[in-house]
N, C-alpha and C. Protein backbone atom coordinates (compact mmCIF):
# COMPACT_ATOMS: atom_id res chain seq x y z
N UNK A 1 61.23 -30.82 80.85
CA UNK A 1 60.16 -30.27 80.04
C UNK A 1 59.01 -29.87 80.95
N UNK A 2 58.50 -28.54 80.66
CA UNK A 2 57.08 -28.17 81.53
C UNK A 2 55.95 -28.60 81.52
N UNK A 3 55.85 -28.63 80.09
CA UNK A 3 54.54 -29.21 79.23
C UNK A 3 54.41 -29.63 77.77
N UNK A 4 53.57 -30.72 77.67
CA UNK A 4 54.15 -31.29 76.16
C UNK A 4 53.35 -29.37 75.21
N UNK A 5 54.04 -29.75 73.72
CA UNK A 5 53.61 -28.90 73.24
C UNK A 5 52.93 -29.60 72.10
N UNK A 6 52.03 -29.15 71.72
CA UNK A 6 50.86 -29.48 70.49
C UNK A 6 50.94 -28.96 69.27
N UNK A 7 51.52 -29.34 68.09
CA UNK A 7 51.95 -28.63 66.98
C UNK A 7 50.81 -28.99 66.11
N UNK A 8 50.04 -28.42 65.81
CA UNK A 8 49.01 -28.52 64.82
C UNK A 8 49.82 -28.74 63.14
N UNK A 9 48.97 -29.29 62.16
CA UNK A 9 49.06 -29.23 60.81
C UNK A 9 49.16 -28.12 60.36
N UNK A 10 49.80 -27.77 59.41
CA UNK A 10 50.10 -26.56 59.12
C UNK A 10 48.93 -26.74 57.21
N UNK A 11 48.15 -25.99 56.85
CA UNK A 11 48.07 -26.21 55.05
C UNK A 11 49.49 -25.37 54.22
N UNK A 12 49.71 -24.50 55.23
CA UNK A 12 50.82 -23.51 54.30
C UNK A 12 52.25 -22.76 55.18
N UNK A 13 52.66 -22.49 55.17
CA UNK A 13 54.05 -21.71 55.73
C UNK A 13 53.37 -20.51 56.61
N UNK A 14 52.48 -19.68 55.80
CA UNK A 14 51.66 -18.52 56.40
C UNK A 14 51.48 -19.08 57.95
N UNK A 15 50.41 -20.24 57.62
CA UNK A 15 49.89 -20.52 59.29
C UNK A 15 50.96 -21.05 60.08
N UNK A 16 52.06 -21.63 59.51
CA UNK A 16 52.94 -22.11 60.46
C UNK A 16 53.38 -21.05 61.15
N UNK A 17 54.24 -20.19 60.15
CA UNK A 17 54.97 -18.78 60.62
C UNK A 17 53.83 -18.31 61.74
N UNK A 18 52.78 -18.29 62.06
CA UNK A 18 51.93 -17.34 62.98
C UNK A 18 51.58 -18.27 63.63
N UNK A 19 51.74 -19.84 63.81
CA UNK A 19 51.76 -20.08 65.38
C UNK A 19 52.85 -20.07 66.03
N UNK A 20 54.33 -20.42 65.12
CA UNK A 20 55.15 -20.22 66.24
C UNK A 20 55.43 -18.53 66.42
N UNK A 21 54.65 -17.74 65.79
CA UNK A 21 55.17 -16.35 66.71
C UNK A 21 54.53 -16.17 67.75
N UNK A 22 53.86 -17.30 67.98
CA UNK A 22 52.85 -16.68 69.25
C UNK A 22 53.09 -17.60 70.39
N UNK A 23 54.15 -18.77 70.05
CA UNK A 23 54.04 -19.65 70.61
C UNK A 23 55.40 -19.19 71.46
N UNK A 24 55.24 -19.06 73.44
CA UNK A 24 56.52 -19.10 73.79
C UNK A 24 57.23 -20.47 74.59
N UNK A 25 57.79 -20.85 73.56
CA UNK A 25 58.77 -21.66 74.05
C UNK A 25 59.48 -22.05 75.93
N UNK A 26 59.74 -20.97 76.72
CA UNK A 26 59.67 -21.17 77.94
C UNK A 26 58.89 -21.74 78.49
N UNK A 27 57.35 -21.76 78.68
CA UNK A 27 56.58 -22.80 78.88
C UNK A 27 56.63 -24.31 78.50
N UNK A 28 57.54 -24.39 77.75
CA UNK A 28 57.53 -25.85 77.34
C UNK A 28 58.75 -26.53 77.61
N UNK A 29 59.75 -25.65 77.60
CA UNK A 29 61.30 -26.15 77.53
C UNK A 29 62.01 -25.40 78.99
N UNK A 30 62.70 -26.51 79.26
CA UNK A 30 64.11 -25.49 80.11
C UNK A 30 65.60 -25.99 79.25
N UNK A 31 66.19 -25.26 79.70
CA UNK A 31 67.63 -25.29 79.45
C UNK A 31 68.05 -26.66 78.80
N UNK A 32 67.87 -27.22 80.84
CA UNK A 32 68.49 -29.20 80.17
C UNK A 32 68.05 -29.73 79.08
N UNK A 33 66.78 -29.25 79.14
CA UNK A 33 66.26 -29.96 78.12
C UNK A 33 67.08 -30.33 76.47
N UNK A 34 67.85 -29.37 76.03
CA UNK A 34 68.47 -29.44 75.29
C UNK A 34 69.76 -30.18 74.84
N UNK A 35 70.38 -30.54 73.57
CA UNK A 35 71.39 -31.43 73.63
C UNK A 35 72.19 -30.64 72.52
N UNK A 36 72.80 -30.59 72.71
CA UNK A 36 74.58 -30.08 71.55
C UNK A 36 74.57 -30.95 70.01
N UNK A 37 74.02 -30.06 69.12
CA UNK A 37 73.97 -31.01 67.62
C UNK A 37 75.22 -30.56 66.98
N UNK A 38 75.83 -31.42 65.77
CA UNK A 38 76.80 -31.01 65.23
C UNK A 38 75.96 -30.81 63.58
N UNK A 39 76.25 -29.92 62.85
CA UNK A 39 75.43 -30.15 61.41
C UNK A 39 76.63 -30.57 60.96
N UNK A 40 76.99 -32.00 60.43
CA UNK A 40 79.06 -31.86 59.76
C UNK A 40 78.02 -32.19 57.91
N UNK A 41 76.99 -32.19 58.01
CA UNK A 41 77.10 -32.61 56.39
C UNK A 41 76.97 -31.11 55.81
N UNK A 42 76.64 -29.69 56.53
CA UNK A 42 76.58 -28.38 55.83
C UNK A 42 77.98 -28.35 54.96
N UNK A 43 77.39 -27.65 54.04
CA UNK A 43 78.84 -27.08 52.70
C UNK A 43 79.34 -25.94 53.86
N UNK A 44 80.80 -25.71 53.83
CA UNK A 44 81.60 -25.14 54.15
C UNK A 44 81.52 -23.21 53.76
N UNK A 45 80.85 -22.50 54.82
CA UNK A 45 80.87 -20.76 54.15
C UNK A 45 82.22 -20.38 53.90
N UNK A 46 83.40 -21.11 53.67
CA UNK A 46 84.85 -20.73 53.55
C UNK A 46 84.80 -21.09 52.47
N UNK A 47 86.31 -20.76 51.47
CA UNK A 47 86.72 -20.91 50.73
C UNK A 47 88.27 -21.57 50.52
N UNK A 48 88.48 -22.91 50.08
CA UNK A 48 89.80 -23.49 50.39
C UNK A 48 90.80 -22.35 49.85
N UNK A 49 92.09 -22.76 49.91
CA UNK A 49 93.14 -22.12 49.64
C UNK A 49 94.52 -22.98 49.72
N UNK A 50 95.20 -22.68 49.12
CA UNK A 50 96.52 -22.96 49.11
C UNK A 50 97.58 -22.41 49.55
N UNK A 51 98.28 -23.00 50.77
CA UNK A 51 99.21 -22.00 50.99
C UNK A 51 100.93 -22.16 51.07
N UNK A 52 102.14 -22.06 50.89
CA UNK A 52 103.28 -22.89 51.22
C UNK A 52 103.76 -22.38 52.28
N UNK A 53 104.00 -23.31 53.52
CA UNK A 53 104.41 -22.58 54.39
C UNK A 53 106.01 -23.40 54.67
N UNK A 54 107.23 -22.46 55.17
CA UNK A 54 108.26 -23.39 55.77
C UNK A 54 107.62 -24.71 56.98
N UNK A 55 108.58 -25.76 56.84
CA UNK A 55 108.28 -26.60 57.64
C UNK A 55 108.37 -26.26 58.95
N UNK A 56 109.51 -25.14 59.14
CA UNK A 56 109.47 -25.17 61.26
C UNK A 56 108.10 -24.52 61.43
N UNK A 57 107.38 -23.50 60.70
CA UNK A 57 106.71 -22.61 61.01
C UNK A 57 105.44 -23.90 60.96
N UNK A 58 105.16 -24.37 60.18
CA UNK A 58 103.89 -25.93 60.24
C UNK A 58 104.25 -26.28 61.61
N UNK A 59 105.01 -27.01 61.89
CA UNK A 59 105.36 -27.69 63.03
C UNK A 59 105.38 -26.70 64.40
N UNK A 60 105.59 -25.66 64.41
CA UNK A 60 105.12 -24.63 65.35
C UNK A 60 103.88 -24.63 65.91
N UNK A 61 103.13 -24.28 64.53
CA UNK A 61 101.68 -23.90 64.45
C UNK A 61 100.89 -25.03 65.20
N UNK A 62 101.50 -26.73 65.01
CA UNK A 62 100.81 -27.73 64.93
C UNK A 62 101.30 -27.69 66.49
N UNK A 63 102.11 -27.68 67.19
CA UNK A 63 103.00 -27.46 68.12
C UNK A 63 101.85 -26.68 69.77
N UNK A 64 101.68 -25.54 68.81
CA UNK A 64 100.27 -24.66 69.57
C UNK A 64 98.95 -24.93 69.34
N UNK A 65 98.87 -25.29 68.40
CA UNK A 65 97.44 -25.70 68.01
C UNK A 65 97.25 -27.05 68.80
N UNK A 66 97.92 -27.97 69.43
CA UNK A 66 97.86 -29.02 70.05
C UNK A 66 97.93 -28.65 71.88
N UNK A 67 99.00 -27.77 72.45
CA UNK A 67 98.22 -26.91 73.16
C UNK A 67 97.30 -26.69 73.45
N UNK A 68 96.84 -25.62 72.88
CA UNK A 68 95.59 -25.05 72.80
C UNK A 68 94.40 -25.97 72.70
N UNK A 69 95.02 -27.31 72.24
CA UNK A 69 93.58 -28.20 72.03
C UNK A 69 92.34 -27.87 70.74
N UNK A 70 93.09 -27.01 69.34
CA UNK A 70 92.35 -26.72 68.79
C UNK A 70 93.17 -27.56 67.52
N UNK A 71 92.18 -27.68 66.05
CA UNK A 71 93.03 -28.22 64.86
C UNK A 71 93.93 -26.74 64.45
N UNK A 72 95.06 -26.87 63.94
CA UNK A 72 96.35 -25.90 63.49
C UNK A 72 95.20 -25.29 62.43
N UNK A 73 94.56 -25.68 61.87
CA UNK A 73 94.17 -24.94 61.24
C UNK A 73 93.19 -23.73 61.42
N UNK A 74 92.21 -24.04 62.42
CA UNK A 74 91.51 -23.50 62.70
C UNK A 74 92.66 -22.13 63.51
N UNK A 75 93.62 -22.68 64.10
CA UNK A 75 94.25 -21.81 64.82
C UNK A 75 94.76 -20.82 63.56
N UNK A 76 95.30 -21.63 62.24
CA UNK A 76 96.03 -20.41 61.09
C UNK A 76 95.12 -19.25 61.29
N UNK A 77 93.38 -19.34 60.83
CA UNK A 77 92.44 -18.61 60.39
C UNK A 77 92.35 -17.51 61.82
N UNK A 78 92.20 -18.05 62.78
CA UNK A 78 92.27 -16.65 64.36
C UNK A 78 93.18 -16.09 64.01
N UNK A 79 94.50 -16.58 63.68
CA UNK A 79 96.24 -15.58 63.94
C UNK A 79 95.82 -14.65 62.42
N UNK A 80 95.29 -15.39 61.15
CA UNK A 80 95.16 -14.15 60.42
C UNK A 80 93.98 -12.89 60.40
N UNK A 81 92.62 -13.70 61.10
CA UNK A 81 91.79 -12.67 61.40
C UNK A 81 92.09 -12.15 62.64
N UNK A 82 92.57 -12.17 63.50
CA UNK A 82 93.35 -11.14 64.62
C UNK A 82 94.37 -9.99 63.85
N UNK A 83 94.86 -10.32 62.95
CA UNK A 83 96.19 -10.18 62.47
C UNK A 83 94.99 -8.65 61.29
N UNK A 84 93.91 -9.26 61.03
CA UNK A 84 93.65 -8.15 59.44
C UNK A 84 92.70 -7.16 60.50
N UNK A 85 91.76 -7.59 61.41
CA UNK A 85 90.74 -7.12 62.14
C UNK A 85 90.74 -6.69 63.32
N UNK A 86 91.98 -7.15 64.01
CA UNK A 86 91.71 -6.35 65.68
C UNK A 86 93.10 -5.78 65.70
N UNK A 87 92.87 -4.52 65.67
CA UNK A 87 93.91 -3.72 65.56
C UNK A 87 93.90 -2.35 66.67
């Protein structure tokens, strides 16, 4: 950290919004300074689904997706947005 920073009381949103536009952050922060948050309690921007798949093709998927070091599922959603979008 460079320097502490001083956040005044805000009475309303107005004055907040117009100190931090004026306020630059580089002076106060570097990089390290920072730490990796997870938000896991946000609602989900997806929508579940149901799908039946044959068993070799699960066990494939789960097969690469373990590979890859990612959950199979997350891997389904790349193979179909590769599959509708990069063409």
């Amino acid at each position: 950290m460079n320097k502490k920073l001083k956040i005044p009381k805000f009475k309303n949103e107005d004055q907040e919004r117009d100190f931090w536009s004026k306020v630059n952050l580089n002076e106060y922060f570097k990089a390290d300074d920072f730490e990796s948050v997870s938000f896991s309690n946000l609602k989900p921007s997806s929508r579940s689904i149901s799908i039946r798949l044959p068993e070799y093709i699960l066990v494939r998927l789960k097969e690469r997706a373990n590979a890859l070091q990612v959950p199979y599922q997350s891997l389904i959603k790349q193979y179909i947005a590769k599959e509708l979008f990069i063409k």
